[in-house]
Protein backbone atom coordinates (compact mmCIF):
# COMPACT_ATOMS: atom_id res chain seq x y z
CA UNK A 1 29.62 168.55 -44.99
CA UNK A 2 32.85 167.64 -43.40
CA UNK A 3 36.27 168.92 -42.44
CA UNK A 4 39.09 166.57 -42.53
CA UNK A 5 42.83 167.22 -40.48
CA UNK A 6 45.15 167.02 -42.36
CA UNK A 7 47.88 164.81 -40.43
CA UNK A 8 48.37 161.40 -41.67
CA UNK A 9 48.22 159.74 -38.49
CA UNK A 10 44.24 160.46 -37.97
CA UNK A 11 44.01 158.93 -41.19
CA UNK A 12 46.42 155.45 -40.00
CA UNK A 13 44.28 155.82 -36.89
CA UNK A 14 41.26 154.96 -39.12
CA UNK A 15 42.66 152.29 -41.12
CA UNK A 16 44.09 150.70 -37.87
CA UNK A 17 40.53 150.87 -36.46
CA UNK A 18 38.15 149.38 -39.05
CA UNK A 19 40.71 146.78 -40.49
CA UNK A 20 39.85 144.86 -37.10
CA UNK A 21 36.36 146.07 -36.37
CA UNK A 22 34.39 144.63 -39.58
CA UNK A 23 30.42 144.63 -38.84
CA UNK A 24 30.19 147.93 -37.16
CA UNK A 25 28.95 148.99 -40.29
CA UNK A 26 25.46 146.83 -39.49
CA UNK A 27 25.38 148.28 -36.08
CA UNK A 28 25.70 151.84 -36.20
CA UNK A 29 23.19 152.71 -38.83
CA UNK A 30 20.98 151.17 -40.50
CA UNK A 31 18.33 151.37 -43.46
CA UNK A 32 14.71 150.44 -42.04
CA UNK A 33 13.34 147.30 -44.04
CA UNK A 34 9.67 149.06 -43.67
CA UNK A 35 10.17 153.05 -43.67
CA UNK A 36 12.65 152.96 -46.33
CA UNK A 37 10.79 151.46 -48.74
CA UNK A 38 7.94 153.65 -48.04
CA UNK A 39 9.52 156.95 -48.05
CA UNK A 40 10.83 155.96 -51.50
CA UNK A 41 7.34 155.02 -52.55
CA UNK A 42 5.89 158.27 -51.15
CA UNK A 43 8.70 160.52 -52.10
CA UNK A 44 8.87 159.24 -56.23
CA UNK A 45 5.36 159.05 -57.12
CA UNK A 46 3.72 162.20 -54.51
CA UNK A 47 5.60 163.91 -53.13
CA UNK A 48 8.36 165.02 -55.52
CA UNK A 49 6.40 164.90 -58.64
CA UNK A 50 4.03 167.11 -57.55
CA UNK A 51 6.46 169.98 -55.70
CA UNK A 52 8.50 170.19 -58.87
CA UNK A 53 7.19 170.96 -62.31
CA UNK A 54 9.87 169.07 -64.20
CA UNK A 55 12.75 166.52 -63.19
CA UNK A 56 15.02 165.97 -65.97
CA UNK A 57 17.83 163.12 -65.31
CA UNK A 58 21.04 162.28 -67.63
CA UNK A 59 23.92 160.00 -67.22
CA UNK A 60 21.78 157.56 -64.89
CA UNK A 61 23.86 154.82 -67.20
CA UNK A 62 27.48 155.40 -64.61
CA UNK A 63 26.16 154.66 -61.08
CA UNK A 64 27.18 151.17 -60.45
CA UNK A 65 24.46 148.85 -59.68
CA UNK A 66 27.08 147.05 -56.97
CA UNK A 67 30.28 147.29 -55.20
CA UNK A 68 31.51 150.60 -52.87
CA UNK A 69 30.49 154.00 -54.16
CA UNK A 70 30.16 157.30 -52.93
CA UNK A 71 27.97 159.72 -54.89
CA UNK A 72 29.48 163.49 -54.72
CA UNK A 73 27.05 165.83 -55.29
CA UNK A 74 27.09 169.70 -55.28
CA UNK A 75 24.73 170.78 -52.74
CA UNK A 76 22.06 173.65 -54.15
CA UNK A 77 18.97 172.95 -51.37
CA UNK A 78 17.61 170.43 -48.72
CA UNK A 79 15.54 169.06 -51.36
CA UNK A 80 19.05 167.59 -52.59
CA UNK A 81 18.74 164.55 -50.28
CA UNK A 82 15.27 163.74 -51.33
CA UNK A 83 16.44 164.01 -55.46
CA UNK A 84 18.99 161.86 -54.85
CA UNK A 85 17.52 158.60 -53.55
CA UNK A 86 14.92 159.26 -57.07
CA UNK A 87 17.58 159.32 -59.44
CA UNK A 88 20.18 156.56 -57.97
CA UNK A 89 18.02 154.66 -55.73
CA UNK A 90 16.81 151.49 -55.03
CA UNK A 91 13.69 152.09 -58.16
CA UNK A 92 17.21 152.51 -60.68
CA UNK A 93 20.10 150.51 -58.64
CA UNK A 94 18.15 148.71 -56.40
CA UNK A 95 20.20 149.81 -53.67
CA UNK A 96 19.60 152.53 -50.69
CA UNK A 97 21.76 155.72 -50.24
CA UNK A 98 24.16 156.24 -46.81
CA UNK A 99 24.18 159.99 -46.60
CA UNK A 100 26.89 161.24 -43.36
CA UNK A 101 25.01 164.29 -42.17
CA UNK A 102 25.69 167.26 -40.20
CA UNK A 103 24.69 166.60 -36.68
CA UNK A 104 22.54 169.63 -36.54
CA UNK A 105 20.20 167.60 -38.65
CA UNK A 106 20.06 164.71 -36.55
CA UNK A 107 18.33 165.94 -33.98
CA UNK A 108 14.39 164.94 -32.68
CA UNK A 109 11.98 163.53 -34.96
CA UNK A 110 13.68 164.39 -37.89
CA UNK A 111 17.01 163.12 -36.73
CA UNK A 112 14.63 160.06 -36.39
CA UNK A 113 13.87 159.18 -39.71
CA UNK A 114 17.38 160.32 -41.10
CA UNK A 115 18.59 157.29 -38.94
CA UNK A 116 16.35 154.98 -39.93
CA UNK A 117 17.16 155.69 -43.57
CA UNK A 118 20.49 155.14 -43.07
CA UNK A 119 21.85 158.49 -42.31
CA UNK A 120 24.39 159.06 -39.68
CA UNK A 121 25.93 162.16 -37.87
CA UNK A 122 28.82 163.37 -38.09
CA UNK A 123 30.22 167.18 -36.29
CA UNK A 124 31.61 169.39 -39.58
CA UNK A 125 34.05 170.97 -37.28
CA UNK A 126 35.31 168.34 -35.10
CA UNK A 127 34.75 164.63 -36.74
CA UNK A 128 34.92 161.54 -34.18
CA UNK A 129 37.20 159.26 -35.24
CA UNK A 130 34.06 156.68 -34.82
CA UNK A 131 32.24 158.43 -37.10
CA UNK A 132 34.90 158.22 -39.79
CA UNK A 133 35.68 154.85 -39.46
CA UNK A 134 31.93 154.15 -39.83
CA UNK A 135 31.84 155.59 -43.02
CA UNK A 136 34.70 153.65 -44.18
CA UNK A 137 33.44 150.47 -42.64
CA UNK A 138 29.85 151.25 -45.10
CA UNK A 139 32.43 151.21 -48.37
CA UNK A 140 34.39 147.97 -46.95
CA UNK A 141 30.74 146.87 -46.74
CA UNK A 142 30.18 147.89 -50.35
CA UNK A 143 27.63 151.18 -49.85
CA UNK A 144 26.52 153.49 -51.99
CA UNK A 145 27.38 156.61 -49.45
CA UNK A 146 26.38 160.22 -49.98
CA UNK A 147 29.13 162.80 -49.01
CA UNK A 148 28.57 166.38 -50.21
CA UNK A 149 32.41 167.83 -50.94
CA UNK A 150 31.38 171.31 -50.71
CA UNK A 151 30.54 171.36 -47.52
CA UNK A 152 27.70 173.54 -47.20
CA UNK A 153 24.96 174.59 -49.36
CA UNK A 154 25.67 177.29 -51.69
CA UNK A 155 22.86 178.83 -53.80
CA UNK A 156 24.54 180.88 -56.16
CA UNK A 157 24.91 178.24 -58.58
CA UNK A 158 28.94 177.89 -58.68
CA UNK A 159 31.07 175.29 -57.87
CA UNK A 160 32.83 176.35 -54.64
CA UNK A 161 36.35 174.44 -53.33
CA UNK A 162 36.21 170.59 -52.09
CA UNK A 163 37.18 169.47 -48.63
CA UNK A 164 39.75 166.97 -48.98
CA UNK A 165 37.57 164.40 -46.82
CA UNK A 166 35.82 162.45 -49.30
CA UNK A 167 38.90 161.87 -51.27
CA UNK A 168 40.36 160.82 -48.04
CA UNK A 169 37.65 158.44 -46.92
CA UNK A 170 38.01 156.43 -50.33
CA UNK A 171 41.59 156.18 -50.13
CA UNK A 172 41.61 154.73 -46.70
CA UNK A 173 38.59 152.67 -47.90
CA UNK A 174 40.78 151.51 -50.67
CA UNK A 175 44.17 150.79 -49.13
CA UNK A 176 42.54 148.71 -46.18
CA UNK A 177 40.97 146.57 -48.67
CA UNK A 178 43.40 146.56 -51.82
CA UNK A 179 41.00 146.06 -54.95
CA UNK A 180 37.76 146.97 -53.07
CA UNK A 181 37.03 149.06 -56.26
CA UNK A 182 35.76 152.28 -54.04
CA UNK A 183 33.98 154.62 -56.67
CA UNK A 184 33.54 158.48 -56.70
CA UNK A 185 30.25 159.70 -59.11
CA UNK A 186 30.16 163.61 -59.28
CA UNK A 187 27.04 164.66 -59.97
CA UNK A 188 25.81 167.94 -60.79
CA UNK A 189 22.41 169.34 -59.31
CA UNK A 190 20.88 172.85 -60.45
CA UNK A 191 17.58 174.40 -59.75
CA UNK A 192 15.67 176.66 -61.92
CA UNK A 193 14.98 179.00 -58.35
CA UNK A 194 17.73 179.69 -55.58
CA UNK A 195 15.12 178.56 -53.36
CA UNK A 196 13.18 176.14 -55.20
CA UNK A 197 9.34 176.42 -54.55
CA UNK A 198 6.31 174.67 -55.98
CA UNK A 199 6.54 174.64 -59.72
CA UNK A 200 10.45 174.72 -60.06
CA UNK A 201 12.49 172.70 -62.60
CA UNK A 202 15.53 170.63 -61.63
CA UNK A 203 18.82 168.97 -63.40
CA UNK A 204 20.70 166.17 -62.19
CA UNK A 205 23.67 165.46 -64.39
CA UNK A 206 25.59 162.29 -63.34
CA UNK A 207 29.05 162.03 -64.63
CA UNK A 208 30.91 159.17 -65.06
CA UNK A 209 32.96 157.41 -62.34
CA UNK A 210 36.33 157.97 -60.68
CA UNK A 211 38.57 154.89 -59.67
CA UNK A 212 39.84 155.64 -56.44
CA UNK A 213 42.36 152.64 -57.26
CA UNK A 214 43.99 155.18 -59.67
CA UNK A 215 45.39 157.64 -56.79
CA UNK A 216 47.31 155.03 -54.15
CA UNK A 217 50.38 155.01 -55.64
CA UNK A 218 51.74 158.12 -53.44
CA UNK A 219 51.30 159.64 -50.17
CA UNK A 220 47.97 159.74 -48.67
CA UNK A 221 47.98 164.07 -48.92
CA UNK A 222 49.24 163.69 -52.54
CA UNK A 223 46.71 160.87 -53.76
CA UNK A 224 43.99 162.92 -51.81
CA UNK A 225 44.89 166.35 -53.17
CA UNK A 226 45.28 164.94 -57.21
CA UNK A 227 41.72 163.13 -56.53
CA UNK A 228 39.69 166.17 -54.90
CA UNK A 229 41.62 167.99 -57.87
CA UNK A 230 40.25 165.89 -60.30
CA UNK A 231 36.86 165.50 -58.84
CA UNK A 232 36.65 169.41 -58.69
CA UNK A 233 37.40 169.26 -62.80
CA UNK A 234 34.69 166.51 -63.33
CA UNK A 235 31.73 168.76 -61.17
CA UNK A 236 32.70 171.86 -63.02
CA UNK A 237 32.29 170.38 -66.13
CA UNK A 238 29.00 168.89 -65.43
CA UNK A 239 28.02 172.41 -63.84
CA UNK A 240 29.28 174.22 -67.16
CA UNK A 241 26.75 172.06 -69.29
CA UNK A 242 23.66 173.61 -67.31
CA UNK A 243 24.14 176.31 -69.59
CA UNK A 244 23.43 174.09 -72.55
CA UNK A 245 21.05 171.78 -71.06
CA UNK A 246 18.14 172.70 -73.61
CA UNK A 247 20.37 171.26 -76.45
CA UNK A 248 20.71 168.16 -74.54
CA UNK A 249 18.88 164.84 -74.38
CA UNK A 250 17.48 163.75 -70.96
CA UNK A 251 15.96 160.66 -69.08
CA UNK A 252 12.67 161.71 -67.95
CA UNK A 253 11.72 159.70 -64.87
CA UNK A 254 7.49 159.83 -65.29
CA UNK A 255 5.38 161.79 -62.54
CA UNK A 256 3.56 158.38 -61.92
């Protein structure tokens, strides 16, 4: 979803920015205190339920019900940003997703409601600084945020390479507030269809957690490098045990 340069003074351009600039976070988006609950409401018991013939959920046990975290899933299908807020939302953690969002999808009424469910814009080719910095400011703030490393949605059911930006993000997150506790969950979506339709299964594996704490004890392009590394390792494991997912046990959330 979003390309990163690679120079480290964009990245001390960030920190500089949001270590003085604290409750922007508030400002610039924000999570309706009517819709949201409502599209959840709609979404988990209608409109989801009924679309998909079976939603089968494991690992729901490592999101954090507090503190920063971004969730990094694989991206498979629009319908990706509707599963999410079902199996780590405010009905399981009580909390509401940030997703950062191309700004081709914030656009008229449906750039409407992204808003006012907390989503914000951001250009894949050419990020504001602003726009950065607000997605740090959401961790400092202790968010659950929604960044897809892959970018863009592939459909062929392989894990394709990370941008660097979400291991970026958490790092700055992390050294601007030393022992924020910023946490990465990879999590693995598949879909019985390329192009799921009515009827069509779906797997969400959620692995467990990544310490972004663990990878500032070098340069910000080494830390950020050995963390998308690792993340990579994490998603591609989850994605190699779709092939065995009939052997394994998995939280059903009910279609009522």
């Amino acid at each position: 979803m979003i390309k990163f340069y690679t120079a480290n003074r964009v990245c001390q351009q960030i920190l500089t920015s949001t270590k003085a600039n604290t409750k922007v976070a508030h400002t610039t988006s924000r999570v309706s205190p009517w819709l949201s609950p409502l599209v959840y409401l709609l979404g988990r018991h209608f409109l989801l339920p009924l679309f998909f013939r079976q939603i089968r959920i494991t690992g729901q046990e490592n999101i954090p019900v507090s503190g920063p975290v971004i969730l990094a899933p694989t991206h498979r299908a629009r319908w990706d940003s509707l599963l999410l807020p079902y199996a780590t939302g405010r009905c399981v953690t009580g909390r509401d997703l940030r997703f950062m969002v191309t700004i081709s999808e914030c656009q008229g009424l449906q750039g409407a409601l992204v808003r006012r469910m907390g989503g914000f814009p951001v250009d894949p080719q050419h990020p504001a600084i602003t726009t950065l910095r607000h997605a740090v400011e959401l961790l400092q703030h202790r968010e659950m945020l929604v960044i897809y490393p892959e970018g863009d949605i592939y459909r062929d059911g392989k894990l394709h390479p990370l941008k660097p930006g979400i291991a970026r993000l958490s790092l700055i997150a992390e050294s601007s507030h030393p022992g924020l506790g910023v946490k990465i969950i990879p999590i693995s979506i598949n879909y019985s269809q390329p192009y799921p339709n009515w009827g069509t299964d779906v797997s969400i594996q959620i692995g467990e957690a990544i310490k972004v704490a663990d990878y500032t004890d070098g340069s910000v392009k080494q830390n950020a490098q050995r963390l998308t590394s690792d993340l990579a390792k994490k998603l591609q494991k989850l994605s190699n045990q779709e092939s065995q997912i009939n052997s394994h046990a998995f939280a059903e959330i009910p279609n009522s």
